[in-house]
C-alpha atoms as a PDB file:
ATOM      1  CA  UNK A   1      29.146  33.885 -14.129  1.00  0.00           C
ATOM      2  CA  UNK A   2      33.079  34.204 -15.585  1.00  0.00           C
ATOM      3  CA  UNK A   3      33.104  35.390 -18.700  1.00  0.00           C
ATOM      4  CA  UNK A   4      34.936  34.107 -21.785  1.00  0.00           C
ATOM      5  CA  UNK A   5      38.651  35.863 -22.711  1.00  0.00           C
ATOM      6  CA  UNK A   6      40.844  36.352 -25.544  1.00  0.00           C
ATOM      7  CA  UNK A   7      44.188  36.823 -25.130  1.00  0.00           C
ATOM      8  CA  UNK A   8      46.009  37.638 -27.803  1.00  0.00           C
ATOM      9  CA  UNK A   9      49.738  37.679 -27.488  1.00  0.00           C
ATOM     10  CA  UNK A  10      50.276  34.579 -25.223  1.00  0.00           C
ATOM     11  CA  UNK A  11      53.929  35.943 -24.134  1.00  0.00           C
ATOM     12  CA  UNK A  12      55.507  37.299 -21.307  1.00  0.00           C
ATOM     13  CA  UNK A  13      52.391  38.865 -19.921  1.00  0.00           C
ATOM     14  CA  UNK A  14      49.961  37.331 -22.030  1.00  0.00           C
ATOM     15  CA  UNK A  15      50.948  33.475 -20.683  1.00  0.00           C
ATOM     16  CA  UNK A  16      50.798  34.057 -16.868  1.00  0.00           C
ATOM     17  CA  UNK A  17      47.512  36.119 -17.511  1.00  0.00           C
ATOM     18  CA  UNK A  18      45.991  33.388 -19.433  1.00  0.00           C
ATOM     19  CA  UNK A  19      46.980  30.976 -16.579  1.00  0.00           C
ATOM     20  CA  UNK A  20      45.578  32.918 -13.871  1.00  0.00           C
ATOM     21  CA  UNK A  21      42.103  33.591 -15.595  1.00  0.00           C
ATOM     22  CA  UNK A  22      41.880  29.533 -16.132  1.00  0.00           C
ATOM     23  CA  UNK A  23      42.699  29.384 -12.563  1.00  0.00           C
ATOM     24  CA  UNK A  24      40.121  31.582 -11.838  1.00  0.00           C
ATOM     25  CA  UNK A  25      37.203  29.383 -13.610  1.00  0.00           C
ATOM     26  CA  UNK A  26      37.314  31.639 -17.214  1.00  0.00           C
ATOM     27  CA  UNK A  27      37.490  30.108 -20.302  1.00  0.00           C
ATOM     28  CA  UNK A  28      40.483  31.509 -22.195  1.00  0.00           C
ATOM     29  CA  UNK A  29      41.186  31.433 -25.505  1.00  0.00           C
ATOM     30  CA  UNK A  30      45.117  32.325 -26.151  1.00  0.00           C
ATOM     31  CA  UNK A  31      47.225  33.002 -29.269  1.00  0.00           C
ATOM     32  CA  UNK A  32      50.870  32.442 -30.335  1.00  0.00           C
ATOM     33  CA  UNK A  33      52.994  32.920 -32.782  1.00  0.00           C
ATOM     34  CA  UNK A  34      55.029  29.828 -32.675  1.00  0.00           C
ATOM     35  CA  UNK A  35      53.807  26.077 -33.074  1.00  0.00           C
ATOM     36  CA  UNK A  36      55.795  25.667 -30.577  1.00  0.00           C
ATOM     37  CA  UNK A  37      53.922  27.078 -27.923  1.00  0.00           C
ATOM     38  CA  UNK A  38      50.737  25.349 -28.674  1.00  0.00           C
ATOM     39  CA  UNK A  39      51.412  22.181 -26.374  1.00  0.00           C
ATOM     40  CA  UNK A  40      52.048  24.464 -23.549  1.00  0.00           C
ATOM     41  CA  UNK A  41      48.737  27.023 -23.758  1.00  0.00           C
ATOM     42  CA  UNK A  42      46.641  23.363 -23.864  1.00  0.00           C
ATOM     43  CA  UNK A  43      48.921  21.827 -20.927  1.00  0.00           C
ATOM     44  CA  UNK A  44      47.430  25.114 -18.877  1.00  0.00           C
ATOM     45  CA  UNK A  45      43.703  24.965 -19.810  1.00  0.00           C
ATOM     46  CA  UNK A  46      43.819  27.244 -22.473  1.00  0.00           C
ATOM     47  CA  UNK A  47      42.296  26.664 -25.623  1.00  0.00           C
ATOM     48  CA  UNK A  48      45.555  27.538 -27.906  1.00  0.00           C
ATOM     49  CA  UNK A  49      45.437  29.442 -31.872  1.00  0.00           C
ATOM     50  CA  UNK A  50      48.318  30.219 -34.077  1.00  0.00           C
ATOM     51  CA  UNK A  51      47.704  33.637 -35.335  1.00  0.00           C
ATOM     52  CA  UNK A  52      49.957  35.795 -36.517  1.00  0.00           C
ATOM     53  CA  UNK A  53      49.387  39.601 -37.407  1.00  0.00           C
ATOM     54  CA  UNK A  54      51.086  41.589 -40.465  1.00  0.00           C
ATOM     55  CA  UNK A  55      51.136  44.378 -42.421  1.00  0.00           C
ATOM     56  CA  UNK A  56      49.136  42.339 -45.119  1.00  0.00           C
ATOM     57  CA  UNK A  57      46.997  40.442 -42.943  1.00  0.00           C
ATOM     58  CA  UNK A  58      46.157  37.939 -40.315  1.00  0.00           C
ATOM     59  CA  UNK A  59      46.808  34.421 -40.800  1.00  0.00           C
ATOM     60  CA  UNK A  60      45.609  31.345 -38.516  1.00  0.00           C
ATOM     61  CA  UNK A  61      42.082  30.929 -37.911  1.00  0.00           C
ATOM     62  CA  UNK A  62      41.256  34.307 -36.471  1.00  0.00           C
ATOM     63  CA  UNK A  63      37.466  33.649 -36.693  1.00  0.00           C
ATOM     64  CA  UNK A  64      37.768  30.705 -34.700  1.00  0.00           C
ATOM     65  CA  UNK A  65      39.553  32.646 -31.771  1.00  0.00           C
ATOM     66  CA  UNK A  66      37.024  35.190 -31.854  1.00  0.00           C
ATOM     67  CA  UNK A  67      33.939  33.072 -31.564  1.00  0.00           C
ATOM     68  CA  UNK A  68      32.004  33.300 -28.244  1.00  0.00           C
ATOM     69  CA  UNK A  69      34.600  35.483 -26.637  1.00  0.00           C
ATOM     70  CA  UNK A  70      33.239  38.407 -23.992  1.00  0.00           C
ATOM     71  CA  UNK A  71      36.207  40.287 -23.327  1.00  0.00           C
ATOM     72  CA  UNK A  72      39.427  40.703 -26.120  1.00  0.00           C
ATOM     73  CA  UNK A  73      42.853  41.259 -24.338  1.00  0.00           C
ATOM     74  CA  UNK A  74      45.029  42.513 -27.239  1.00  0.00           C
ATOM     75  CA  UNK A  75      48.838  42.220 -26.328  1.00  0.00           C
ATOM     76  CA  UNK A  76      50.923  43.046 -29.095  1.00  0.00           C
ATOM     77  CA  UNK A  77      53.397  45.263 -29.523  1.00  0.00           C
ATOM     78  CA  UNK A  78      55.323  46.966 -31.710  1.00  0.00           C
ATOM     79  CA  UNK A  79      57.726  45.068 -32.351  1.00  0.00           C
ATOM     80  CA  UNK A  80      60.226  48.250 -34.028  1.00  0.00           C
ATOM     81  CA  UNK A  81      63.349  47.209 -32.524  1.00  0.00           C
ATOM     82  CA  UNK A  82      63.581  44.306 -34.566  1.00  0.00           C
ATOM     83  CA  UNK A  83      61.886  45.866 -37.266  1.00  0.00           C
ATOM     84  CA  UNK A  84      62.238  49.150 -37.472  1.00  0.00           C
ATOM     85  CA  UNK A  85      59.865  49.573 -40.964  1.00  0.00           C
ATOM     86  CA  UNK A  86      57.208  47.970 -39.049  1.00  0.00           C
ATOM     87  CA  UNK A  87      54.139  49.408 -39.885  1.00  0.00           C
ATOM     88  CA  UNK A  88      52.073  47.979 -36.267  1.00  0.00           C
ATOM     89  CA  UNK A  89      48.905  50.564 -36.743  1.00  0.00           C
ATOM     90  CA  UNK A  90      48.404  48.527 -40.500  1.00  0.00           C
ATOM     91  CA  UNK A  91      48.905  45.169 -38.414  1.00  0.00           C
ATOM     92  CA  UNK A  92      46.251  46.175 -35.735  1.00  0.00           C
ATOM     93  CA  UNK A  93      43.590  47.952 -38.096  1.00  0.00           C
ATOM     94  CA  UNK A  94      42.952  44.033 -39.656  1.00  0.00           C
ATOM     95  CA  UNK A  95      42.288  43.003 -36.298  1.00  0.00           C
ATOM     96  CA  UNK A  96      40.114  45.991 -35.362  1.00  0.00           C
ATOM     97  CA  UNK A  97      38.106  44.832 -38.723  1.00  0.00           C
ATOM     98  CA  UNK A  98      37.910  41.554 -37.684  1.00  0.00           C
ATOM     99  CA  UNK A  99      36.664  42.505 -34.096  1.00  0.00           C
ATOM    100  CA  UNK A 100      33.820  44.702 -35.676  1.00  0.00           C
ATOM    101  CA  UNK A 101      32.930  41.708 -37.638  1.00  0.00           C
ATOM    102  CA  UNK A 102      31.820  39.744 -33.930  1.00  0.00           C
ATOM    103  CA  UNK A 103      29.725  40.505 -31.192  1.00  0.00           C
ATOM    104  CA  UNK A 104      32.763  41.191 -29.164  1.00  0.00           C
ATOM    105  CA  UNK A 105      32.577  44.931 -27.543  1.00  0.00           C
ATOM    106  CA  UNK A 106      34.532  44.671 -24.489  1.00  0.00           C
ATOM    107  CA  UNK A 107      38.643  45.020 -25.651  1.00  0.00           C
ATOM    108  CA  UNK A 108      41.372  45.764 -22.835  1.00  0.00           C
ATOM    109  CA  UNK A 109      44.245  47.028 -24.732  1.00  0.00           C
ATOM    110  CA  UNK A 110      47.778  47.230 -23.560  1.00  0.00           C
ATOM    111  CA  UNK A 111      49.790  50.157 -24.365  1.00  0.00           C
ATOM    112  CA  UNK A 112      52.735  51.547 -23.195  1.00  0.00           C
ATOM    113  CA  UNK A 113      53.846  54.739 -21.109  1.00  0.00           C
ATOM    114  CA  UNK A 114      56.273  55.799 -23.908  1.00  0.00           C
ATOM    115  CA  UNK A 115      53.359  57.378 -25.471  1.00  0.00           C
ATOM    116  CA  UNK A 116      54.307  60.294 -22.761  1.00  0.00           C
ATOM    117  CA  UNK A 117      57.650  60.614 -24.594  1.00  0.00           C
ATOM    118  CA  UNK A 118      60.119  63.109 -22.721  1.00  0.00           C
ATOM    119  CA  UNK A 119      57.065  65.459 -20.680  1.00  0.00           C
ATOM    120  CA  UNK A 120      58.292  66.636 -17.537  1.00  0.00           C
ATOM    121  CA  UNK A 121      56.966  66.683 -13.852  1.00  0.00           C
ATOM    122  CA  UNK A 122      54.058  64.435 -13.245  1.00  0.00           C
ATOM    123  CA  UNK A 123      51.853  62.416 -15.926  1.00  0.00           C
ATOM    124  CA  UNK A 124      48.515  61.570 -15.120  1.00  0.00           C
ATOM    125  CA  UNK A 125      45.807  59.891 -17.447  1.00  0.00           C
ATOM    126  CA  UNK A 126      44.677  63.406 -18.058  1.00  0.00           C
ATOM    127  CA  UNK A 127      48.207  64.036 -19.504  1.00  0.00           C
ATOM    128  CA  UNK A 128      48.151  64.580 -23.334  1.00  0.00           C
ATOM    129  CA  UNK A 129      51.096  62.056 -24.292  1.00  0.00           C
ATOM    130  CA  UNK A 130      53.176  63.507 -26.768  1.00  0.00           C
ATOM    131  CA  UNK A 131      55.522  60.550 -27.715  1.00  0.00           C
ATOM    132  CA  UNK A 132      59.215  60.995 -29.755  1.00  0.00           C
ATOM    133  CA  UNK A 133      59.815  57.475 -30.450  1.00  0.00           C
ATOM    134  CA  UNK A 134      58.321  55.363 -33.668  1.00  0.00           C
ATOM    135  CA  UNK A 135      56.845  52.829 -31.258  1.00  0.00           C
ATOM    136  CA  UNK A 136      55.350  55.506 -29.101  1.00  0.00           C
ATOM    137  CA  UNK A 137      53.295  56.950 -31.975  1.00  0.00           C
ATOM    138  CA  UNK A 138      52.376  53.681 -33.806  1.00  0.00           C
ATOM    139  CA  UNK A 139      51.071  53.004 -29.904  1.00  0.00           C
ATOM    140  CA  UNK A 140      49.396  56.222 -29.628  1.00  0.00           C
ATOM    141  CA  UNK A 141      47.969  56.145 -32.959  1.00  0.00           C
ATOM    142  CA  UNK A 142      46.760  52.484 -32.200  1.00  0.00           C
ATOM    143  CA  UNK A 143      44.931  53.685 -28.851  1.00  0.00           C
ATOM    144  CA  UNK A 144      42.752  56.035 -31.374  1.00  0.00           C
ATOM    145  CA  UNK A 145      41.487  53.118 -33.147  1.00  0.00           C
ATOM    146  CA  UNK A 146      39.610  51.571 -30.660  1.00  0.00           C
ATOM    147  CA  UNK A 147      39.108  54.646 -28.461  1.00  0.00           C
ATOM    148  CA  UNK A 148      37.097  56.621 -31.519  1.00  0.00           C
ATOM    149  CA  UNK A 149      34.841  53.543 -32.379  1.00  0.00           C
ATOM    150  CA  UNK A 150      32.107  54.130 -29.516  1.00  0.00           C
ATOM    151  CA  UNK A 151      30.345  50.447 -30.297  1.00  0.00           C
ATOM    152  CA  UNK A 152      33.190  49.412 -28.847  1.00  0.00           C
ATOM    153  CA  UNK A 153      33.711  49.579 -24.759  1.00  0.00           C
ATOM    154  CA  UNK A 154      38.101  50.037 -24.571  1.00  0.00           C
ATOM    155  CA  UNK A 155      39.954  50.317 -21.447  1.00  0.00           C
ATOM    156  CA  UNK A 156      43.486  51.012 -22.269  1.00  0.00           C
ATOM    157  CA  UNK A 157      46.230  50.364 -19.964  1.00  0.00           C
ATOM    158  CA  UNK A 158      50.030  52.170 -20.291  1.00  0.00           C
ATOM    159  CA  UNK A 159      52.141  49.855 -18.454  1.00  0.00           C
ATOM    160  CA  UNK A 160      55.603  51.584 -17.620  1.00  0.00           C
ATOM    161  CA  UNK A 161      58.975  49.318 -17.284  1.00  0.00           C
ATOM    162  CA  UNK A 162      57.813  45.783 -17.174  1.00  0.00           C
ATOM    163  CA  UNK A 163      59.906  43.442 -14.298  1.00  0.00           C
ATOM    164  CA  UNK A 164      59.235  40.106 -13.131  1.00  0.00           C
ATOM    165  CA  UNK A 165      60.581  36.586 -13.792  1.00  0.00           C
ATOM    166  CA  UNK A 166      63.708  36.861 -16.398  1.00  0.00           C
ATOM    167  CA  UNK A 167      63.669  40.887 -16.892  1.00  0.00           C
ATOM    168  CA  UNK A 168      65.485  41.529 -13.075  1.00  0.00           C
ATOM    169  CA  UNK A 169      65.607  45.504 -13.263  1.00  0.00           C
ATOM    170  CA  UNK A 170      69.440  44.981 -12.046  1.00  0.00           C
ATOM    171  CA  UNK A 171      70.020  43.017 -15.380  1.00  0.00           C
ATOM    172  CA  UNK A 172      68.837  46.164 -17.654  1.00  0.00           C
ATOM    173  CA  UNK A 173      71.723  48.481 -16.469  1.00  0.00           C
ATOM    174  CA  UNK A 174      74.698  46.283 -14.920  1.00  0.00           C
ATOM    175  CA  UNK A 175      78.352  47.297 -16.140  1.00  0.00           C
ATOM    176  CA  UNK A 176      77.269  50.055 -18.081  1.00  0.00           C
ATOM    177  CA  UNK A 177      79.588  53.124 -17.439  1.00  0.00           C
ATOM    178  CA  UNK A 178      79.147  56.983 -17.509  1.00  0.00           C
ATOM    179  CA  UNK A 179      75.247  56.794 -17.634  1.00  0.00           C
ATOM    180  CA  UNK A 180      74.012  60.370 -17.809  1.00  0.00           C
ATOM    181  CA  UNK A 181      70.523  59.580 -16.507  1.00  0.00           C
ATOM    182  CA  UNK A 182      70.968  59.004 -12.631  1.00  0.00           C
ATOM    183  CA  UNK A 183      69.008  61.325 -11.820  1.00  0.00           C
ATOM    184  CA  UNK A 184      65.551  60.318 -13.798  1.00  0.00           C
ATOM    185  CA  UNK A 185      62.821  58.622 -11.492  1.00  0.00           C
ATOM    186  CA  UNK A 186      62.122  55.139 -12.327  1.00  0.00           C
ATOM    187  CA  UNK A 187      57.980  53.998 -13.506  1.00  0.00           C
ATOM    188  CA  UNK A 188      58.098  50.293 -13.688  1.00  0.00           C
ATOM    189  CA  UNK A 189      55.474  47.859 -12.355  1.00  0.00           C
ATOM    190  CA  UNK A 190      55.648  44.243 -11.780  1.00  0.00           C
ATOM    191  CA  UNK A 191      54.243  41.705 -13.643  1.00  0.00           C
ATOM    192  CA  UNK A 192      51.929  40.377 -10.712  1.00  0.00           C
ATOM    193  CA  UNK A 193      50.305  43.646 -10.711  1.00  0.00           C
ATOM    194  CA  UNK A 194      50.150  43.670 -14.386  1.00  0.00           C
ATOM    195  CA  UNK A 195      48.064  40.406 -13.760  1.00  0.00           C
ATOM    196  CA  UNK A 196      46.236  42.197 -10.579  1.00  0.00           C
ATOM    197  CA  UNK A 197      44.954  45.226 -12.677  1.00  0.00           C
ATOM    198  CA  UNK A 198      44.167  43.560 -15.509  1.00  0.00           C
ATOM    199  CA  UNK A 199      42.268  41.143 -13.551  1.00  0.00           C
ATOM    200  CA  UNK A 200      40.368  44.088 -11.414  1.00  0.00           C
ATOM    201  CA  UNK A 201      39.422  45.909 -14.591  1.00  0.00           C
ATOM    202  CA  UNK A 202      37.338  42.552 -15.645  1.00  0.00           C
ATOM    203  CA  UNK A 203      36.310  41.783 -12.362  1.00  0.00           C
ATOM    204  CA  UNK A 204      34.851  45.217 -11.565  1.00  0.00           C
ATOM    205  CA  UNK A 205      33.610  45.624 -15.296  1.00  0.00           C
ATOM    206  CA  UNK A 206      35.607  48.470 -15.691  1.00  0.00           C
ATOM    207  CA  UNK A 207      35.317  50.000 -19.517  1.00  0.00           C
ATOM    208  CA  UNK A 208      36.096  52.539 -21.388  1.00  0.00           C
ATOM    209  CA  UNK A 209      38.997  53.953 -18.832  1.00  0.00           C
ATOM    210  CA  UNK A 210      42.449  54.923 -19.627  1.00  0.00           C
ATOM    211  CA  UNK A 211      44.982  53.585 -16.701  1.00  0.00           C
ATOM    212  CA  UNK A 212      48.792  54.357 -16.171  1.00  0.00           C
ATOM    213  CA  UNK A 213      49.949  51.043 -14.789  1.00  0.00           C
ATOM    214  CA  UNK A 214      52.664  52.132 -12.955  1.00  0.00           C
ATOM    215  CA  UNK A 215      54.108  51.718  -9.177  1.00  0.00           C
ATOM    216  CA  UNK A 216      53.786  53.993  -7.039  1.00  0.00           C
ATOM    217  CA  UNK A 217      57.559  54.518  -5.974  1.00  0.00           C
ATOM    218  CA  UNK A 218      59.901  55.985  -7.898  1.00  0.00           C
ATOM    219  CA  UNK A 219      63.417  56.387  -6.422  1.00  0.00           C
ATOM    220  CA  UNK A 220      66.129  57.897  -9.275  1.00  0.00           C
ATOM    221  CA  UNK A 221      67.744  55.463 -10.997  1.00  0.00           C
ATOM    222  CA  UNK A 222      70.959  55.797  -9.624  1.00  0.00           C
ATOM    223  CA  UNK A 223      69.841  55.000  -6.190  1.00  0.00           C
ATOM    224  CA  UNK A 224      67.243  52.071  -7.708  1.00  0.00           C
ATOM    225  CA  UNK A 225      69.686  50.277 -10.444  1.00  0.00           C
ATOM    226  CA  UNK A 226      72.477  50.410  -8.204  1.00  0.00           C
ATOM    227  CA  UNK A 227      70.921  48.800  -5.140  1.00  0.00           C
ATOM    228  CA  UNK A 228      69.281  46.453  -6.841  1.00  0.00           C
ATOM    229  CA  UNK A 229      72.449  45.112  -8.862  1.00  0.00           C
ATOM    230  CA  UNK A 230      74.266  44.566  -5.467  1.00  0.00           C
ATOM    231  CA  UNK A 231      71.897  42.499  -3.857  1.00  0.00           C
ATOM    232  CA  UNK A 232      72.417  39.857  -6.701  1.00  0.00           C
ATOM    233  CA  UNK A 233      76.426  40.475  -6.761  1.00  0.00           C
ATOM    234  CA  UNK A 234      76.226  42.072 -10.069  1.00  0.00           C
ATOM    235  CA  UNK A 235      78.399  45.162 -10.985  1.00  0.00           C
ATOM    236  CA  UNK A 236      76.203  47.950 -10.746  1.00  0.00           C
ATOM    237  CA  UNK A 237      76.058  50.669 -13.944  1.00  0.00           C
ATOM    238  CA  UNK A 238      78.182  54.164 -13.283  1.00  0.00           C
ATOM    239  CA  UNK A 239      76.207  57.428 -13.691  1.00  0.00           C
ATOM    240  CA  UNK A 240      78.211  60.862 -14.513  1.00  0.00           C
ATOM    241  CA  UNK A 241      77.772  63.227 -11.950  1.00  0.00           C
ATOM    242  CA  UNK A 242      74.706  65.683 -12.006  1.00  0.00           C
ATOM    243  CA  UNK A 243      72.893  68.526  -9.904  1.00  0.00           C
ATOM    244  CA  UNK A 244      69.644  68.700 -11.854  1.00  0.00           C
ATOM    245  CA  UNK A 245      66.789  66.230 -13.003  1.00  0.00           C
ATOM    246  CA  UNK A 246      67.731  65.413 -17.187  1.00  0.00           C
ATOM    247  CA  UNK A 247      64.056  64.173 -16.668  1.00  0.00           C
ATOM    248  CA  UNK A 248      61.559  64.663 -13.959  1.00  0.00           C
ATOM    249  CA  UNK A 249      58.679  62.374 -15.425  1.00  0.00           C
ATOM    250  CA  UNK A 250      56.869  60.596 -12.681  1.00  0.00           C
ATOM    251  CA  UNK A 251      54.220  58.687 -14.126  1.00  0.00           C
ATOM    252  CA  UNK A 252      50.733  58.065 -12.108  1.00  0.00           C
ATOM    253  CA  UNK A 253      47.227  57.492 -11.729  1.00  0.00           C
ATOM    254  CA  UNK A 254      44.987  60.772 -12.008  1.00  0.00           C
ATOM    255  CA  UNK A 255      42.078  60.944  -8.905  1.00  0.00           C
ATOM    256  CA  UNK A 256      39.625  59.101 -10.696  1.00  0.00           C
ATOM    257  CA  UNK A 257      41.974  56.033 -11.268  1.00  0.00           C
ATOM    258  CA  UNK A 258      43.888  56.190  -8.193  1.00  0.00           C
ATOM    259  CA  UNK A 259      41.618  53.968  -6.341  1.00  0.00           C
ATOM    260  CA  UNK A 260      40.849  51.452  -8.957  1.00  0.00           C
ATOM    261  CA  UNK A 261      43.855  49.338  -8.012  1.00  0.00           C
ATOM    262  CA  UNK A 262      45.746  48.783  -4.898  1.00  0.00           C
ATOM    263  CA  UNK A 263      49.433  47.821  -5.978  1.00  0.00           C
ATOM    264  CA  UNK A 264      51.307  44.650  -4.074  1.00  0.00           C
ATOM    265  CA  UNK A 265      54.458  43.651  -5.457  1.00  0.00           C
ATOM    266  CA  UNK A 266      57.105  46.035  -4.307  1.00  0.00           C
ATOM    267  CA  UNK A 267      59.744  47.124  -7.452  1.00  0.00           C
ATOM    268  CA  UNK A 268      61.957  46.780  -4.554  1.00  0.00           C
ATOM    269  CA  UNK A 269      63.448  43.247  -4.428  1.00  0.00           C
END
């Protein structure tokens, strides 16, 4: 028997997810942000919630979304571009109280792989991440939350670059000049296998695992950003000349995750 999912964060990710899993005979329960949004989570099955998340609280009916869920998907990030006083671990300890407060004990959490900040060579799960950006941390400190309660069962998953419908890897990079970076390997994933791995990790009742969602090709991206730009007639980014890695991260799954997922959507257009 499916069981019932939360989604929280109906976005980008969260949307398709939430239409797959109603696809797939689960009862979803999905939040957004906007009112706007609402007509479209009930046109796809799923039974829709304004929430919204802040430093001071949680507005929308938060108890409601909660109720008779098995498994909490929590994807929300930071959102420190915009904001850059954002304050994301206050945001997510109300909704770790509120979790506590149901029966829930089953939370997939998505993180990020810029919890690794700059390490060199290859990252594994077993890596210890050791971020230098504000969202990093925030993330990092975020994954401690949930990790450190043991009533609660928390699979994490660090997704690296995210492409997919309307975030074409050629459209990050195109007509940018004198890009000192060329050399870096690339650690994206597609959002189908976003979708795939999140939907194995229920499926096979996966818990308390970290996973690096990340596939497993990574050509520099000189070669990657300017191949892919041609093939949609865009003007491909310029990269400064260089005869040594600036960064050698390669970002994978350790042995004991390896074989948890099988990737199939190619970063290769």
């Amino acid at each position: 028997m499916n069981s019932n999912i939360g989604i929280l964060g109906c976005g980008w990710l969260g949307l398709p997810l939430a239409s797959t899993m109603v696809k797939n005979k689960y009862s979803v329960h999905g939040s957004t942000t906007s009112q706007d949004k609402i007509e479209a989570l009930k046109e796809k099955g799923i039974t829709p919630y304004l929430i919204k998340l802040s430093e001071n609280g949680i507005t929308g009916d938060i108890d409601g979304f909660l109720t008779d869920i098995d498994i909490l998907i929590i994807n929300i990030p930071p959102r420190l571009r915009r904001d850059p006083k954002e304050n994301y671990v206050k945001r997510i300890t109300h909704l770790h109280k509120a979790i506590i407060a149901t029966k829930i004990r089953t939370i997939i959490f998505i993180s990020s792989t810029s919890v690794y900040g700059d390490l060199q060579g290859t990252v594994t799960e077993d890596t210890q991440p050791q971020p230098n950006t504000e969202s990093g941390r925030q993330l990092f400190e975020t994954e401690a939350i949930f990790k450190e309660n043991k009533d609660l069962n928390t699979t994490i998953i660090r997704f690296g670059g995210l492409i997919g419908p309307n975030r074409h890897p050629a459209k990050f990079l195109s007509e940018k000049k004198d890009l000192t970076n060329g050399m870096d390997p690339v650690n994206l994933i597609h959002l189908n296998d976003c979708i795939g791995l999140i939907r194995t990790v229920i499926e096979k009742e996966h818990s308390n695992i970290l996973i690096n969602g990340v596939y497993p090709l990574h050509p520099t991206k000189e070669e990657y950003y300017t191949s892919e730009a041609r093939k949609i007639d865009l003007v491909p980014p310029t990269f400064l000349p260089s005869n040594h890695l600036k960064s050698s991260k390669i970002i994978e799954n350790s042995p004991k995750t390896v074989k948890i997922y099988q990737y199939h959507t190619s970063i290769i257009s």
